[in-house]
C-alpha atoms as a PDB file:
ATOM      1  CA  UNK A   1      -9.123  28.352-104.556  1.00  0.00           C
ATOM      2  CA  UNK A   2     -10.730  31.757-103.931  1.00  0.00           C
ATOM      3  CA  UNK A   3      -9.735  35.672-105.003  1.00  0.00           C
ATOM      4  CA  UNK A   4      -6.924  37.051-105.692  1.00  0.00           C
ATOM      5  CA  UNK A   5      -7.258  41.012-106.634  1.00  0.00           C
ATOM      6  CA  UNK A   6      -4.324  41.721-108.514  1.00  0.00           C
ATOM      7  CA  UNK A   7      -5.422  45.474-108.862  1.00  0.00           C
ATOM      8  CA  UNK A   8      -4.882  46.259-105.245  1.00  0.00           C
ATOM      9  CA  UNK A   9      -1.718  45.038-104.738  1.00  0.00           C
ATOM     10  CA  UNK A  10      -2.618  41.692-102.742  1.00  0.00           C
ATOM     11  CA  UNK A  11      -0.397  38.916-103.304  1.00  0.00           C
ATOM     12  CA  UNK A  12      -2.475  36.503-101.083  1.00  0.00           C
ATOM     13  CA  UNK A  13      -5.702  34.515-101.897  1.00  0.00           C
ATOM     14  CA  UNK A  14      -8.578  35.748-100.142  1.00  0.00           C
ATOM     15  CA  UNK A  15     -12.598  34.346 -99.492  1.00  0.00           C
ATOM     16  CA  UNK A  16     -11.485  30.606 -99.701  1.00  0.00           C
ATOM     17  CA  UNK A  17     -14.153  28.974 -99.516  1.00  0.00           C
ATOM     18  CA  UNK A  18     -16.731  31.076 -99.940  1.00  0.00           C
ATOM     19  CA  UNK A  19     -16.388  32.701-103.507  1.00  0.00           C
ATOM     20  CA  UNK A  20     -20.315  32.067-104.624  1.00  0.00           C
ATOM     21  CA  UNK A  21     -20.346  33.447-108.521  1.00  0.00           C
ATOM     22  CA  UNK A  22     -18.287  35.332-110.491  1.00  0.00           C
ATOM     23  CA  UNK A  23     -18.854  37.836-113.414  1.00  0.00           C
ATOM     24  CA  UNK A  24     -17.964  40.638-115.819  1.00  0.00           C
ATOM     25  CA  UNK A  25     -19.279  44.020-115.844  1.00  0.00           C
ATOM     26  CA  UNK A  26     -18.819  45.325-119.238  1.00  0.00           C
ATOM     27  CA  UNK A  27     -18.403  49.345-119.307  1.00  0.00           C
ATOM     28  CA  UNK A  28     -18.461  51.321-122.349  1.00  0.00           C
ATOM     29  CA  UNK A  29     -14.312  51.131-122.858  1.00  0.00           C
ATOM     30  CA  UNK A  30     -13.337  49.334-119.981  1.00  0.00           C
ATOM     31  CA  UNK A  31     -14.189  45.468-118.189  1.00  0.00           C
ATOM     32  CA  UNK A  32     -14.455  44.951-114.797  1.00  0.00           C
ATOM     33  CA  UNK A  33     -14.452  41.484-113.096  1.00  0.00           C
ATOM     34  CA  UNK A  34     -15.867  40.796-109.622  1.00  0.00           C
ATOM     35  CA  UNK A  35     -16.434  37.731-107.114  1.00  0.00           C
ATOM     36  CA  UNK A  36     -19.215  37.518-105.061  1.00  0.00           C
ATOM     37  CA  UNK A  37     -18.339  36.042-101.727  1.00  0.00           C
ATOM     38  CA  UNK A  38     -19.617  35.145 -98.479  1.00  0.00           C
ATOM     39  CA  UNK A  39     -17.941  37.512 -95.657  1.00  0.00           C
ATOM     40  CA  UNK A  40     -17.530  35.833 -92.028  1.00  0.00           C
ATOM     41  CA  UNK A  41     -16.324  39.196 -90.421  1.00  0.00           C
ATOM     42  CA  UNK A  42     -19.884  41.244 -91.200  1.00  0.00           C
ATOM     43  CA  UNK A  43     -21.469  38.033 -92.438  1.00  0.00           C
ATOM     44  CA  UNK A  44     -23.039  39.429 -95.514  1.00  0.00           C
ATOM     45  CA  UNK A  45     -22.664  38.805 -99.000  1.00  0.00           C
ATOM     46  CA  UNK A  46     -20.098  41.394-100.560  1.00  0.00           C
ATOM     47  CA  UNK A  47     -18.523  41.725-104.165  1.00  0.00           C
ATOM     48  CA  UNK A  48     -15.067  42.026-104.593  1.00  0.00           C
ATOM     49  CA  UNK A  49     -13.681  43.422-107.504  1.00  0.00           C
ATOM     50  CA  UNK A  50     -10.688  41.506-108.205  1.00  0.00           C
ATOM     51  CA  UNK A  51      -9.394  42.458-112.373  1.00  0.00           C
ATOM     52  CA  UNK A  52     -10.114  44.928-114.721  1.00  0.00           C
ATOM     53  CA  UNK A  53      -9.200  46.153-118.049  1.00  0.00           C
ATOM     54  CA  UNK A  54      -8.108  49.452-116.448  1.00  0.00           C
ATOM     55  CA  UNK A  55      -4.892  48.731-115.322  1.00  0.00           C
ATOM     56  CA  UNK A  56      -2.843  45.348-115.072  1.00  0.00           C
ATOM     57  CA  UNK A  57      -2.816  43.322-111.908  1.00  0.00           C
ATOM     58  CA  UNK A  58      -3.632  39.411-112.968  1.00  0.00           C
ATOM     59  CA  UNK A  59      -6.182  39.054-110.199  1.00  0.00           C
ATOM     60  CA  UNK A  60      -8.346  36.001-110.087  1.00  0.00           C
ATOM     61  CA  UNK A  61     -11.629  34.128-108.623  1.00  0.00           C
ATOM     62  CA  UNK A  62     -12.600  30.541-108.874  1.00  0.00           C
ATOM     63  CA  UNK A  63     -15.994  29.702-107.671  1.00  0.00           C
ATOM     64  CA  UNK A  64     -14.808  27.063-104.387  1.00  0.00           C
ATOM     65  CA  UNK A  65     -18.077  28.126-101.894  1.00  0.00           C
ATOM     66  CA  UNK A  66     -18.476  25.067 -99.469  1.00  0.00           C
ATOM     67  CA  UNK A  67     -21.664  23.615 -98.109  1.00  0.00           C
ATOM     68  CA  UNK A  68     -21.889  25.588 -95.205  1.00  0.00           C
ATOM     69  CA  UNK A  69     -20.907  29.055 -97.213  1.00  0.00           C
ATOM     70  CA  UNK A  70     -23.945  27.829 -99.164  1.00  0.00           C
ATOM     71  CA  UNK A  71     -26.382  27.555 -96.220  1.00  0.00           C
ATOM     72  CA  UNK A  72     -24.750  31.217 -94.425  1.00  0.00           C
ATOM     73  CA  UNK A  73     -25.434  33.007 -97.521  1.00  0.00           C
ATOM     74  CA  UNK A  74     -28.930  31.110 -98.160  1.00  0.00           C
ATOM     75  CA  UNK A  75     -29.702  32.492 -94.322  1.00  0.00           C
ATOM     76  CA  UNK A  76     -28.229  35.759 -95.113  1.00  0.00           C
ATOM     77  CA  UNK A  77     -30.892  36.258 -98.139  1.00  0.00           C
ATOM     78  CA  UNK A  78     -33.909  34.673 -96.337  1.00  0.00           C
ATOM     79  CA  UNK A  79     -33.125  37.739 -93.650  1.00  0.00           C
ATOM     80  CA  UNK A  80     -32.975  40.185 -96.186  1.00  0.00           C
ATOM     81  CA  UNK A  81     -36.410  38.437 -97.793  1.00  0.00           C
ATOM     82  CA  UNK A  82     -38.023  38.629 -94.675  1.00  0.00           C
ATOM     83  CA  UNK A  83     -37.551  42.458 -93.876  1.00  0.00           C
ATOM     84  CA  UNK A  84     -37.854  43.002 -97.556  1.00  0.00           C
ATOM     85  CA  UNK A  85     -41.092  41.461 -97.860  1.00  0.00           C
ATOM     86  CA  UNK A  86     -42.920  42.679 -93.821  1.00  0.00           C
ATOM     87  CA  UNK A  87     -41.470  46.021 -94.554  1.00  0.00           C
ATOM     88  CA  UNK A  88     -42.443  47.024 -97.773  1.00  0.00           C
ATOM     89  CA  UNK A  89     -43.508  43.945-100.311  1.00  0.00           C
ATOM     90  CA  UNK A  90     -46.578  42.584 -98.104  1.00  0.00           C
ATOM     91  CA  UNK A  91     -47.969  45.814 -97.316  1.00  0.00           C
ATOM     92  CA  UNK A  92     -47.636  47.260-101.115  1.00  0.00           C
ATOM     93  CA  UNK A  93     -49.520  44.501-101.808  1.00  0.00           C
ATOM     94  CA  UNK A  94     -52.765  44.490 -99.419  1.00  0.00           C
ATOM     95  CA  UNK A  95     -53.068  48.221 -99.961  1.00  0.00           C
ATOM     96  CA  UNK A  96     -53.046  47.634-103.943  1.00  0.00           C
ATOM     97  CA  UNK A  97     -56.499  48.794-105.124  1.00  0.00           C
ATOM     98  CA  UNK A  98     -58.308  46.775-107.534  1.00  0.00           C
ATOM     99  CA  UNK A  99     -61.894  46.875-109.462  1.00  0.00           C
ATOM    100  CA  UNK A 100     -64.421  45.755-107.091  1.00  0.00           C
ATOM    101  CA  UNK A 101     -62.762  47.042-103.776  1.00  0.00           C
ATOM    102  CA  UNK A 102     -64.156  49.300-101.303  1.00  0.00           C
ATOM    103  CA  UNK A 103     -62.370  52.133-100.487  1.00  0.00           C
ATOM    104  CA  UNK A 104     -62.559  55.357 -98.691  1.00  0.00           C
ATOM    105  CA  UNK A 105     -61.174  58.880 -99.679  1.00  0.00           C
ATOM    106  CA  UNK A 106     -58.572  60.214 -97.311  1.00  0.00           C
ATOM    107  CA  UNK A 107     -57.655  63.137 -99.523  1.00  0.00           C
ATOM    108  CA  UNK A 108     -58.599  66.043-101.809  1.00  0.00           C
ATOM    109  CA  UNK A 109     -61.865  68.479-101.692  1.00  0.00           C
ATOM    110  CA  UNK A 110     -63.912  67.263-104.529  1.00  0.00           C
ATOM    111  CA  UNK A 111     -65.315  64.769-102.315  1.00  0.00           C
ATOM    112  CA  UNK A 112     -65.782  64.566 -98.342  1.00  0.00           C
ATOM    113  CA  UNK A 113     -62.770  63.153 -96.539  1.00  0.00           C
ATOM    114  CA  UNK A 114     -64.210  59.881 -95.148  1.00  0.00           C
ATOM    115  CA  UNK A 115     -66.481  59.062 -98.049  1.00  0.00           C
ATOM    116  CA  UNK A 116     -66.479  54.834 -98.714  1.00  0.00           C
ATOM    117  CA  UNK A 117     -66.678  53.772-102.082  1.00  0.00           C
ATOM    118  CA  UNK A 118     -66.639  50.519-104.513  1.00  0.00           C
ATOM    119  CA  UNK A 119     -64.008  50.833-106.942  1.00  0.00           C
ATOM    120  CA  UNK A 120     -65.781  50.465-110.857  1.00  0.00           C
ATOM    121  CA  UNK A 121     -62.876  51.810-112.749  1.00  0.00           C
ATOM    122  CA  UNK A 122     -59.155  51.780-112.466  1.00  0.00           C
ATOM    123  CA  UNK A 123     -56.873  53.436-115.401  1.00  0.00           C
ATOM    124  CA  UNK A 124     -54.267  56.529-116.287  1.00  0.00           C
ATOM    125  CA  UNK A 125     -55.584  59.441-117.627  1.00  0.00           C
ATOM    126  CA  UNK A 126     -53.655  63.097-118.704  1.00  0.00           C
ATOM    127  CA  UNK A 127     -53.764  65.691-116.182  1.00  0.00           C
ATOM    128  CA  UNK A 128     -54.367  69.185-118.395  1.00  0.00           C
ATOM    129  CA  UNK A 129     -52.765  71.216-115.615  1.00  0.00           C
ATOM    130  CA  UNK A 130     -49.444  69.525-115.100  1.00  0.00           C
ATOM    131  CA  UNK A 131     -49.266  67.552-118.665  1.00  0.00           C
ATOM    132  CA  UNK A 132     -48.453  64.204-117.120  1.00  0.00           C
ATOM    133  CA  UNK A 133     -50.056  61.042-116.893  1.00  0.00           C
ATOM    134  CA  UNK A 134     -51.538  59.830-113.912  1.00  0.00           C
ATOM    135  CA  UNK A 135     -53.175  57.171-111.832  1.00  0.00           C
ATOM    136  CA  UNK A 136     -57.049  57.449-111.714  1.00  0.00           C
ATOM    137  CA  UNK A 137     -59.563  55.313-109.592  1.00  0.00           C
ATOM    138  CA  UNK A 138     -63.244  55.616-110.530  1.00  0.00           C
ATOM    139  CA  UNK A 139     -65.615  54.978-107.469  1.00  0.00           C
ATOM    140  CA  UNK A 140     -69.163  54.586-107.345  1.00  0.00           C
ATOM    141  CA  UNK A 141     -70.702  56.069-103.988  1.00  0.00           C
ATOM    142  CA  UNK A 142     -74.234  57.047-102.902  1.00  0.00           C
ATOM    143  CA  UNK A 143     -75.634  56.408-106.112  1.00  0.00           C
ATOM    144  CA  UNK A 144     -73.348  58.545-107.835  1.00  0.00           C
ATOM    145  CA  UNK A 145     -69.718  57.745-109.802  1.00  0.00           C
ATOM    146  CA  UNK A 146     -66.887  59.960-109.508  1.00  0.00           C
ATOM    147  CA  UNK A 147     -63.293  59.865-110.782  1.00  0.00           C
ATOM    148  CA  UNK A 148     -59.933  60.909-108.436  1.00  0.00           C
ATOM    149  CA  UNK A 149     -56.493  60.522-108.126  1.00  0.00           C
ATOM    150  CA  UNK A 150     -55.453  56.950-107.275  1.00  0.00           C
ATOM    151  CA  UNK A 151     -53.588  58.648-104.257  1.00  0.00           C
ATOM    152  CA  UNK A 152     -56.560  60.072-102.701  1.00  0.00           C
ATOM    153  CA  UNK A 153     -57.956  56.897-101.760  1.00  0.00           C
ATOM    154  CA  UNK A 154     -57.118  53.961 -99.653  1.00  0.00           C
ATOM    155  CA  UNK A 155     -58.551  50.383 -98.836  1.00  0.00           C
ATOM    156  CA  UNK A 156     -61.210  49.615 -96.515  1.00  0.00           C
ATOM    157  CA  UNK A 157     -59.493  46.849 -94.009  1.00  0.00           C
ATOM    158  CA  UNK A 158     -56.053  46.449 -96.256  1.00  0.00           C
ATOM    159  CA  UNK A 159     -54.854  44.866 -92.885  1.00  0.00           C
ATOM    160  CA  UNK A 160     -57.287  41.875 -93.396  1.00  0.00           C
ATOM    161  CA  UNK A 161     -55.153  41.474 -96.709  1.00  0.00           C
ATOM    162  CA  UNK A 162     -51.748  40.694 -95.252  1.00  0.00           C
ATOM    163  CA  UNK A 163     -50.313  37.538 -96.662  1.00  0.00           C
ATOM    164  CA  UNK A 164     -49.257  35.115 -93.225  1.00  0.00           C
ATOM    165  CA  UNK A 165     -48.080  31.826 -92.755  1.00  0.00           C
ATOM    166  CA  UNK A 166     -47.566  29.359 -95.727  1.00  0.00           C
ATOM    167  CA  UNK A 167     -48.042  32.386 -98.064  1.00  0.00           C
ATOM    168  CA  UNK A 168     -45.900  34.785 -96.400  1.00  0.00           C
ATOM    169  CA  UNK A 169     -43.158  32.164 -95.914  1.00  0.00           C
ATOM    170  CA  UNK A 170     -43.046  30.549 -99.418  1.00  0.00           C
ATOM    171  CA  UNK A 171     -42.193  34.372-100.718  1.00  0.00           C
ATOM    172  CA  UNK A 172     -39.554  34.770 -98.453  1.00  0.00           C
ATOM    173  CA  UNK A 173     -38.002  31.628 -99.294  1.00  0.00           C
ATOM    174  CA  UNK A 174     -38.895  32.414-103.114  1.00  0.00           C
ATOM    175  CA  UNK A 175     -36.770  35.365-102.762  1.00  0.00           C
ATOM    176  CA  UNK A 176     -33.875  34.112-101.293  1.00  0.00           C
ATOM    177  CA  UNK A 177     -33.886  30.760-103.501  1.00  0.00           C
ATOM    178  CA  UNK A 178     -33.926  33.344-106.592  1.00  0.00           C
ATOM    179  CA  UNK A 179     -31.045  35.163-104.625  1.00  0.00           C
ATOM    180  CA  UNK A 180     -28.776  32.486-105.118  1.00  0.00           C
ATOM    181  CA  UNK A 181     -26.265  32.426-107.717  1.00  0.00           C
ATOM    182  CA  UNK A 182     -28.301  30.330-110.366  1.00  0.00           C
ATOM    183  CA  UNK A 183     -25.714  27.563-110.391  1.00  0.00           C
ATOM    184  CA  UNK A 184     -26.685  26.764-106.827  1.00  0.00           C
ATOM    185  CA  UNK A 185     -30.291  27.017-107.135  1.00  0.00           C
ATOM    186  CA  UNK A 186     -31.357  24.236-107.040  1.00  0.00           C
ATOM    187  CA  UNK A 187     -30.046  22.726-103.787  1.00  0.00           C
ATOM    188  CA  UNK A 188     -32.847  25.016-102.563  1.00  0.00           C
ATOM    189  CA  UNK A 189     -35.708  24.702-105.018  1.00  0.00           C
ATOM    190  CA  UNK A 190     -37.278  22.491-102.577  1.00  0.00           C
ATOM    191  CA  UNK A 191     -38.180  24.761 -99.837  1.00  0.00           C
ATOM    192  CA  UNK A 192     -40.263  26.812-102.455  1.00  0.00           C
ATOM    193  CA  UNK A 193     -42.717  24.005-102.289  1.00  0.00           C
ATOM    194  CA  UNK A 194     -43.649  24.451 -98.608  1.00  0.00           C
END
């Protein structure tokens, strides 16, 4: 089968083929009810709102997505993964500063711009002038420990860090296999094992 949204007026089936999941989004007085479908004009993965409690229309989804919707929308997620994860994931996560690291300060007066450090303490402490908690790094440099903002320093060689290859692609793939609906899962468990 595929969608039918009642509450716009459409008297034709839509998405056959590629309806992927359905569910209910439960508001405070009111239920709404979407599919979510693969899209062959922008091929993306859109949700279509097809019945809700608001006002009558008898729409309709049944989940019908075919093998090859499967794969598309599989592909669709693994792009979205891989930008996800070189944009913004990858990099978060080689410039993370743990205990042990060295570091260097690239802000503040307290201490010299430039200065390299070992990290000794990491931890959240109450900042008196602006009554907020905040993110503190201990560092121990020329014989001497000092505490700062987390912000005011940054790794020494975060690049080396980068996750590539097997790494990089079995969290890609991890992402888009936990992107599926869960019903469809595990045709693509497999490729998490890479």
């Amino acid at each position: 089968m595929a969608v039918l949204a009642g509450i716009y007026g459409k008297e034709k089936p839509e998405y056959s083929g590629c309806v992927l999941s359905k569910y209910e989004h439960n508001g405070y007085e009111d239920s709404d009810w979407y599919a979510v479908c693969w899209d062959e004009e922008t091929q993306s993965v859109v949700e279509v709102n097809y019945d809700t409690t608001r006002a009558g229309g008898g729409g309709w989804a049944e989940i019908d997505a075919t093998e090859e919707t499967l794969r598309k929308a599989y592909r669709y997620y693994k792009r979205i993964g891989k930008s996800l994860f070189d944009g913004k994931t990858n990099i978060s996560q080689a410039k993370a500063i743990k205990k042990g690291d060295t570091v260097v300060v690239i802000r503040g007066r307290k201490i010299p711009k430039g200065t390299t450090g070992k990290v000794f303490w990491i931890g959240t402490r109450k900042n008196f002038y602006t009554y907020r908690d905040e993110d503190r790094v201990g560092i121990e440099f020329d014989g001497r420990r000092d505490f700062l903002p987390l912000e005011y320093v940054e790794v020494v060689d975060w690049e080396s860090r980068l996750l590539h290859g097997k790494d990089r692609k079995r969290a890609i793939v991890n992402f888009a296999v936990n992107s599926m609906p869960y019903q469809f899962r595990s045709r693509f468990e497999r490729r998490c094992t890479i």
